[in-house]
C-alpha atoms as a PDB file:
ATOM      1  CA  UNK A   1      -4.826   0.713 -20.653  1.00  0.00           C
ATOM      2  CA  UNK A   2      -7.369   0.731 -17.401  1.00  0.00           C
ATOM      3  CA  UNK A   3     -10.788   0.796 -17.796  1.00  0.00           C
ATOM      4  CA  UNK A   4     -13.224   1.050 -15.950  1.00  0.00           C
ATOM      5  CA  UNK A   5     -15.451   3.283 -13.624  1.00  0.00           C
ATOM      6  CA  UNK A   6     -13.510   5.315 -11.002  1.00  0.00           C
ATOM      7  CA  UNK A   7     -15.829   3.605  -8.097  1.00  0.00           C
ATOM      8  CA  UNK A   8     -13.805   0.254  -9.406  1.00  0.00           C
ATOM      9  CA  UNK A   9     -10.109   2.197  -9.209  1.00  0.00           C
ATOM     10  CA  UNK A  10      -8.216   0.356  -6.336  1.00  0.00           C
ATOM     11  CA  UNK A  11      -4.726   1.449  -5.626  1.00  0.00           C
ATOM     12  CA  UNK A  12      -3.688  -0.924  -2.301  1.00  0.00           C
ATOM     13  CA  UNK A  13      -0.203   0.655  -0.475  1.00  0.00           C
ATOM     14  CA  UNK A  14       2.248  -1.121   1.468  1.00  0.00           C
ATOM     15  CA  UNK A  15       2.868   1.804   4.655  1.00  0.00           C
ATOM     16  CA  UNK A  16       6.151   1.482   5.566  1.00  0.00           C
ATOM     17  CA  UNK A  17       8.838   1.894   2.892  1.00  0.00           C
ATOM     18  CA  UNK A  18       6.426   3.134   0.465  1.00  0.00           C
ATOM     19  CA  UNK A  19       4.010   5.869   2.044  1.00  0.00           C
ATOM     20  CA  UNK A  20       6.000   6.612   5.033  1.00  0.00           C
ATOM     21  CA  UNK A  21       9.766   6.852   5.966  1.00  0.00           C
ATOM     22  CA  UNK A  22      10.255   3.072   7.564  1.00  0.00           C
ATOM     23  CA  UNK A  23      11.449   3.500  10.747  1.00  0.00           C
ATOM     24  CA  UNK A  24      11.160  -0.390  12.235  1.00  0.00           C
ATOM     25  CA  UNK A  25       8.051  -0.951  14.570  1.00  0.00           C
ATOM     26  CA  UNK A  26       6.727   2.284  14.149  1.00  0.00           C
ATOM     27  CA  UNK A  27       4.787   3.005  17.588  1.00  0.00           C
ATOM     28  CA  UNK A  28       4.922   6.957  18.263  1.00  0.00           C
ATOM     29  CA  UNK A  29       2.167   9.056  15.883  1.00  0.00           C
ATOM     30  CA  UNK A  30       4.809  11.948  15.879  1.00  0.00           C
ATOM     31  CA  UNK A  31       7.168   9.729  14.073  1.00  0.00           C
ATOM     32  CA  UNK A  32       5.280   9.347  10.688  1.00  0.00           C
ATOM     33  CA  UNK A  33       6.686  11.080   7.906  1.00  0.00           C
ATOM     34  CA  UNK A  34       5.984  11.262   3.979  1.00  0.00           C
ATOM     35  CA  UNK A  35       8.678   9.568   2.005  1.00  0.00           C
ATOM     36  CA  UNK A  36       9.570  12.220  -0.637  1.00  0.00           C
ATOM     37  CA  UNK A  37       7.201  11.782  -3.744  1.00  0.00           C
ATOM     38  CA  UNK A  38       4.514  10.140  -1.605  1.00  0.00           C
ATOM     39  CA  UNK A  39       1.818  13.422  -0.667  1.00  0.00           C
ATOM     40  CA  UNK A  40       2.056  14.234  -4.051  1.00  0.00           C
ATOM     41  CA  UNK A  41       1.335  10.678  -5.893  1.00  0.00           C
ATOM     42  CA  UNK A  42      -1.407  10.058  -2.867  1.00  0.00           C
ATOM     43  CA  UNK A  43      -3.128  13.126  -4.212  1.00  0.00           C
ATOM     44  CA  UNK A  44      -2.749  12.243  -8.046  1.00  0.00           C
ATOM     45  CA  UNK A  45      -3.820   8.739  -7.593  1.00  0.00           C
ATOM     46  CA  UNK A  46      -6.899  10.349  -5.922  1.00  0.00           C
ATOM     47  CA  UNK A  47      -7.536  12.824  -8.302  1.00  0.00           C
ATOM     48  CA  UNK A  48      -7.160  10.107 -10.898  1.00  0.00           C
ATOM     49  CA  UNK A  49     -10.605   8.645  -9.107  1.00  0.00           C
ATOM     50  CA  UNK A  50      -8.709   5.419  -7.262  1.00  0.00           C
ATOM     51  CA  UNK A  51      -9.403   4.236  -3.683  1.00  0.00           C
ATOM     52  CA  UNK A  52      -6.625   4.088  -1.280  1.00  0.00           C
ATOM     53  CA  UNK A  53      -6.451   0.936   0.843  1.00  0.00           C
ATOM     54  CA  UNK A  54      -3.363   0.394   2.933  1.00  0.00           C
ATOM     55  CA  UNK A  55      -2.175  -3.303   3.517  1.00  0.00           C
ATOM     56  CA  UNK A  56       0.279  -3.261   6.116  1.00  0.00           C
ATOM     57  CA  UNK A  57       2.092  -5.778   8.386  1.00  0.00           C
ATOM     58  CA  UNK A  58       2.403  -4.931  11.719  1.00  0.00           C
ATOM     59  CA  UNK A  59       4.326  -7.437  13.416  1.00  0.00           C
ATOM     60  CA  UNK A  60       5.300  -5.749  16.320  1.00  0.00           C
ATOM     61  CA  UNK A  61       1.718  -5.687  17.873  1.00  0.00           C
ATOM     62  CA  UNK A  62       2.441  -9.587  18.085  1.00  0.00           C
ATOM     63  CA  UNK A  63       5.686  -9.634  19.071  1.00  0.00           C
ATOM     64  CA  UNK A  64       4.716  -7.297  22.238  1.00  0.00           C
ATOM     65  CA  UNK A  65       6.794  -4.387  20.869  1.00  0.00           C
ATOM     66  CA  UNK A  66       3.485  -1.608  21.086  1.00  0.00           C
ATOM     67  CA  UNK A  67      -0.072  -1.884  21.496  1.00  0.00           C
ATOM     68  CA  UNK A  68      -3.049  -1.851  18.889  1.00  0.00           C
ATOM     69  CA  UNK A  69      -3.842   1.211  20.358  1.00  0.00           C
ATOM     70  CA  UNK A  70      -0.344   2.769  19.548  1.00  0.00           C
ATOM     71  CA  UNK A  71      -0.914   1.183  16.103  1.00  0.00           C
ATOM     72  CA  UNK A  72      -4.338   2.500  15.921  1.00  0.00           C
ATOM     73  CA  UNK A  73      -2.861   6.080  17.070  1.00  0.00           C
ATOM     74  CA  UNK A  74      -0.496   5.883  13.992  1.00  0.00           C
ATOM     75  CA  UNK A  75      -3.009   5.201  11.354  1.00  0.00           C
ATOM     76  CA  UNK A  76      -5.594   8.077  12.945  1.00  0.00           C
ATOM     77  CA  UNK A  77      -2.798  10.469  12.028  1.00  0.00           C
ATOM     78  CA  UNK A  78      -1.797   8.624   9.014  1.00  0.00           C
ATOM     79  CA  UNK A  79      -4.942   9.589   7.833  1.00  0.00           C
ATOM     80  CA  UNK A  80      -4.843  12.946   8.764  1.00  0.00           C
ATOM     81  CA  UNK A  81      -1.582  13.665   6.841  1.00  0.00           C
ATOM     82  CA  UNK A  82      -3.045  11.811   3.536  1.00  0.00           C
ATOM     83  CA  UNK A  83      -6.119  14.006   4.094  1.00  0.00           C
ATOM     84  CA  UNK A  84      -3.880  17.277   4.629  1.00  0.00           C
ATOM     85  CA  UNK A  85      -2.432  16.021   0.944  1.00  0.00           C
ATOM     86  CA  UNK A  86      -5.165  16.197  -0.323  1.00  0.00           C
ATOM     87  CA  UNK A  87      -6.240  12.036  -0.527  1.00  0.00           C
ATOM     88  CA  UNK A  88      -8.499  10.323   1.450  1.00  0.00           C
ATOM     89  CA  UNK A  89      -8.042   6.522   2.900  1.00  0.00           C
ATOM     90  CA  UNK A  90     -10.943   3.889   1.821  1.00  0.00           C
ATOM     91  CA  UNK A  91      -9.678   1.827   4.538  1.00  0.00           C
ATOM     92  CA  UNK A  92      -6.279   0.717   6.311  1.00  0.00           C
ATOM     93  CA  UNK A  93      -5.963  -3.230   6.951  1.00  0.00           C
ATOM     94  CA  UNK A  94      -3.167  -4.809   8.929  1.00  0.00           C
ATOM     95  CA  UNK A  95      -1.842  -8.120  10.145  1.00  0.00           C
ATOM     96  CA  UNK A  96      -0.956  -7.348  13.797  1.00  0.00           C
ATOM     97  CA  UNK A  97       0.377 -11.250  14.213  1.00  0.00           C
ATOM     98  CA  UNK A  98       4.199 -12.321  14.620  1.00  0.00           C
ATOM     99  CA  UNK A  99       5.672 -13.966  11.495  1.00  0.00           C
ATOM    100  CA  UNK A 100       6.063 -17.633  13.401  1.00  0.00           C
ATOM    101  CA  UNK A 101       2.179 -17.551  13.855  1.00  0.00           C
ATOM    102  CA  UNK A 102       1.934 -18.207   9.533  1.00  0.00           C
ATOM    103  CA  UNK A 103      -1.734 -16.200   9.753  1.00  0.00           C
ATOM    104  CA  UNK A 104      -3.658 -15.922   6.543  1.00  0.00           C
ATOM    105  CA  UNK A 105      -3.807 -11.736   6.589  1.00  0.00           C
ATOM    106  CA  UNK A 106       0.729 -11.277   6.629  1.00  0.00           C
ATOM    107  CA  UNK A 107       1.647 -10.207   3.757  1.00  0.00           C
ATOM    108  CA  UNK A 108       2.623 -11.907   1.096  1.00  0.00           C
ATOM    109  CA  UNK A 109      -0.736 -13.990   2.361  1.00  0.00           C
ATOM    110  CA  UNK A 110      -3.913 -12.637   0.763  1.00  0.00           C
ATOM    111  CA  UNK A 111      -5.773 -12.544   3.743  1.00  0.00           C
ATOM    112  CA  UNK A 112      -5.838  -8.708   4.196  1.00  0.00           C
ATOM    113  CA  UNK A 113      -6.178  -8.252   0.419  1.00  0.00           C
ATOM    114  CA  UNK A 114      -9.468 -11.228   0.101  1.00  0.00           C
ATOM    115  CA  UNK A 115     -10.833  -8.801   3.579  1.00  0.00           C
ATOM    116  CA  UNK A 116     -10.497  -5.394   1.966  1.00  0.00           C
ATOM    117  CA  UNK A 117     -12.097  -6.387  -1.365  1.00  0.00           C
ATOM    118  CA  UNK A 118     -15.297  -8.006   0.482  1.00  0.00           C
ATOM    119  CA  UNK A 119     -15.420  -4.653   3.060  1.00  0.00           C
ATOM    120  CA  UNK A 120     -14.672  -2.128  -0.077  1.00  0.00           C
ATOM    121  CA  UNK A 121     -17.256  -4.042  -3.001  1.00  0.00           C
ATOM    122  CA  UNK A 122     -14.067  -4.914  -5.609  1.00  0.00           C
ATOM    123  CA  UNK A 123     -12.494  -7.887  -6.978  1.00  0.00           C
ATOM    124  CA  UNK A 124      -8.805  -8.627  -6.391  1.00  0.00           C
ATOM    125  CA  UNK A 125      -7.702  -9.059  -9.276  1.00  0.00           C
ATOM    126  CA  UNK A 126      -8.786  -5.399 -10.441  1.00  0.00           C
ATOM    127  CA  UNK A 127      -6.115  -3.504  -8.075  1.00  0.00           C
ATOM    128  CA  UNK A 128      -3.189  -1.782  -8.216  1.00  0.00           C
ATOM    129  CA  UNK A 129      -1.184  -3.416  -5.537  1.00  0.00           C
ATOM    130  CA  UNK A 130       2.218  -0.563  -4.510  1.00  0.00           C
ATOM    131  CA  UNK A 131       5.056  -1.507  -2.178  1.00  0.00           C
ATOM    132  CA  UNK A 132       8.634  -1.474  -1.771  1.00  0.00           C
ATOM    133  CA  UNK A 133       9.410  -5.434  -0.514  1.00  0.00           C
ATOM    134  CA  UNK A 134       9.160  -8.557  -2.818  1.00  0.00           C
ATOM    135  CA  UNK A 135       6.079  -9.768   0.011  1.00  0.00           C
ATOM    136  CA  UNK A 136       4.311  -7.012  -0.993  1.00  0.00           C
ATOM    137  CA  UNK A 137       4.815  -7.360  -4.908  1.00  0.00           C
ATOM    138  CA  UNK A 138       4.205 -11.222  -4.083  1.00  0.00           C
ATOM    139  CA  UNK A 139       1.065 -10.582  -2.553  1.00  0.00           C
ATOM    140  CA  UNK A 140      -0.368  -8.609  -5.330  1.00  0.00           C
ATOM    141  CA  UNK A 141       0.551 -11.078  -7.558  1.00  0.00           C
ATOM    142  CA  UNK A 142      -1.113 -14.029  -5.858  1.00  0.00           C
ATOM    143  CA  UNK A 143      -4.311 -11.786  -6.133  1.00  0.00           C
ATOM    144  CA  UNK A 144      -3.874 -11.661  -9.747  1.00  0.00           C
ATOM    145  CA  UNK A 145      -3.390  -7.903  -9.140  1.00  0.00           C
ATOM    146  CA  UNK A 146      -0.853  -5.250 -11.401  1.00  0.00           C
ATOM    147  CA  UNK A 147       1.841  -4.568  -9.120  1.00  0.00           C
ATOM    148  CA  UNK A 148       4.194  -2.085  -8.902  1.00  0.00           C
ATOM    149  CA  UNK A 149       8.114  -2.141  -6.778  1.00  0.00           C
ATOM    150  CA  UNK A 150       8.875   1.298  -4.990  1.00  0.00           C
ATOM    151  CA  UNK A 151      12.600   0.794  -5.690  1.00  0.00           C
ATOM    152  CA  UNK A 152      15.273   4.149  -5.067  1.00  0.00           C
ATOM    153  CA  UNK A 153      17.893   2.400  -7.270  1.00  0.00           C
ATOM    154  CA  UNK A 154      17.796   2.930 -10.860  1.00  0.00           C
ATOM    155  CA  UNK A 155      18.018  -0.591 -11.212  1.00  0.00           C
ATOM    156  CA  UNK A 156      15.952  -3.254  -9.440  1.00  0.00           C
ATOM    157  CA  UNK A 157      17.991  -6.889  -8.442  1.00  0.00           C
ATOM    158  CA  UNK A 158      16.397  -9.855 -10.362  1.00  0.00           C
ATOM    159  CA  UNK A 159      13.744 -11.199  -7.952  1.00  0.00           C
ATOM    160  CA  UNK A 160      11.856 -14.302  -7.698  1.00  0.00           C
ATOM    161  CA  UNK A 161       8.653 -12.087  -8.076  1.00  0.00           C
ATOM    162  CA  UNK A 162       9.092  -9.569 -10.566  1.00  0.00           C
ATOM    163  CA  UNK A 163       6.576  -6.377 -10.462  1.00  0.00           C
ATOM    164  CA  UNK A 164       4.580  -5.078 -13.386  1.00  0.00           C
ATOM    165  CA  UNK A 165       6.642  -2.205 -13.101  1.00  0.00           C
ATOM    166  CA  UNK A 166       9.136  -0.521 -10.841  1.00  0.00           C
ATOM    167  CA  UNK A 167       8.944   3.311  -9.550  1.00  0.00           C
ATOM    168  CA  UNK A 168      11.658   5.250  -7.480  1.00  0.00           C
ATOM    169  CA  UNK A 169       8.323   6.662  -5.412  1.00  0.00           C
ATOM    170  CA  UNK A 170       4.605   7.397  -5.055  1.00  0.00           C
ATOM    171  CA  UNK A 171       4.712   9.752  -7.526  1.00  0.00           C
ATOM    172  CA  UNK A 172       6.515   8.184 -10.325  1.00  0.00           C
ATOM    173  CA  UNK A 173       3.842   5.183  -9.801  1.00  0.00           C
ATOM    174  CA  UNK A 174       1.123   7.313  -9.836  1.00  0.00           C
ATOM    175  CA  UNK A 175       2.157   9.045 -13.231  1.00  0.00           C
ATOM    176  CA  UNK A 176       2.792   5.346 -14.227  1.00  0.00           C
ATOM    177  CA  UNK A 177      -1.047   4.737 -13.486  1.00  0.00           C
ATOM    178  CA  UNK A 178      -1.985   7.880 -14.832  1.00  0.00           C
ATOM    179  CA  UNK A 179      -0.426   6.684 -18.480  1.00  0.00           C
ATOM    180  CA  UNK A 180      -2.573   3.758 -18.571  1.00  0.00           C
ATOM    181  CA  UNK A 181      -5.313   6.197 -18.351  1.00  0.00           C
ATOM    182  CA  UNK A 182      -4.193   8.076 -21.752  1.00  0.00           C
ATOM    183  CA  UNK A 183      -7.660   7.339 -23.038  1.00  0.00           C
ATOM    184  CA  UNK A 184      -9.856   8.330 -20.338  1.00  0.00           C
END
């Protein structure tokens, strides 16, 4: 069971793969589109009182692919659409560097994890980190964090990180969370 004040609830999302369709190096607002599930656990976890931080790696900003204003661009109207779901954003952080740099904010590195918690007032080891890659369940975990796998198959491959638990999508994670509040 969670417990806690809502002001503490801290759900961190991966973007691509687990809010949004992935569609590799993502540069054109237009493009973004809700993976099925995902408006409707966005707006449960927020009903459920839990800030929504995305973590997101965003490689192609170093690898010259777009700009950080084309990135920027995309997470203006990625908040829009999580606000037209009836959600709100606490913040979106991102690692804009190319894998060979080995920065301390790509995922599975804590950096953009360690950065949200001192910007947003929580500790860590008190979120709810979602994705849909091992990094991001791996990242999470190095926090000391619950994690959850976003996985479409019915059965999840034995990983080297294993998740907390494993959803099909936003929504079946979100009515996950929403069980551990049964005495709320």
């Amino acid at each position: 069971m969670i417990t806690g004040s809502a002001s503490n609830r801290i759900v961190v999302l991966d973007r691509d793969g687990t809010m949004v369709i992935d569609r590799d190096y993502l540069s054109d607002p237009a493009a973004l589109e809700f993976l099925p599930g995902a408006a409707e656990g966005l707006r449960r976890l927020h009903e459920l009182g839990y800030r929504l931080i995305v973590a997101t790696n965003q490689s192609g900003v170093g690898r010259g692919m777009y700009s950080l204003e084309q990135m920027h661009a995309v997470h203006r109207r990625l908040s829009d659409m999580v606000r037209g779901a009836g959600a709100q954003l606490a913040g979106i952080y991102y690692c804009p560097h190319a894998p060979e740099t080995h920065c301390a904010c790509r995922k599975p590195a804590t950096g953009l994890l360690l950065q949200a918690a001192s910007e947003q007032g929580f500790e860590p080891s008190s979120a709810i980190v979602i994705g849909d890659k091992p990094s991001d369940i791996e990242f999470g975990q190095r926090a000391g964090a619950m994690t959850i796998l976003l996985s479409a198959e019915d059965a999840v491959e034995p990983a080297a990180v294993a998740p907390d638990f494993t959803a099909r999508n936003l929504w079946e994670a979100a009515q996950q969370i929403s069980a551990l509040h049964s005495d709320d």
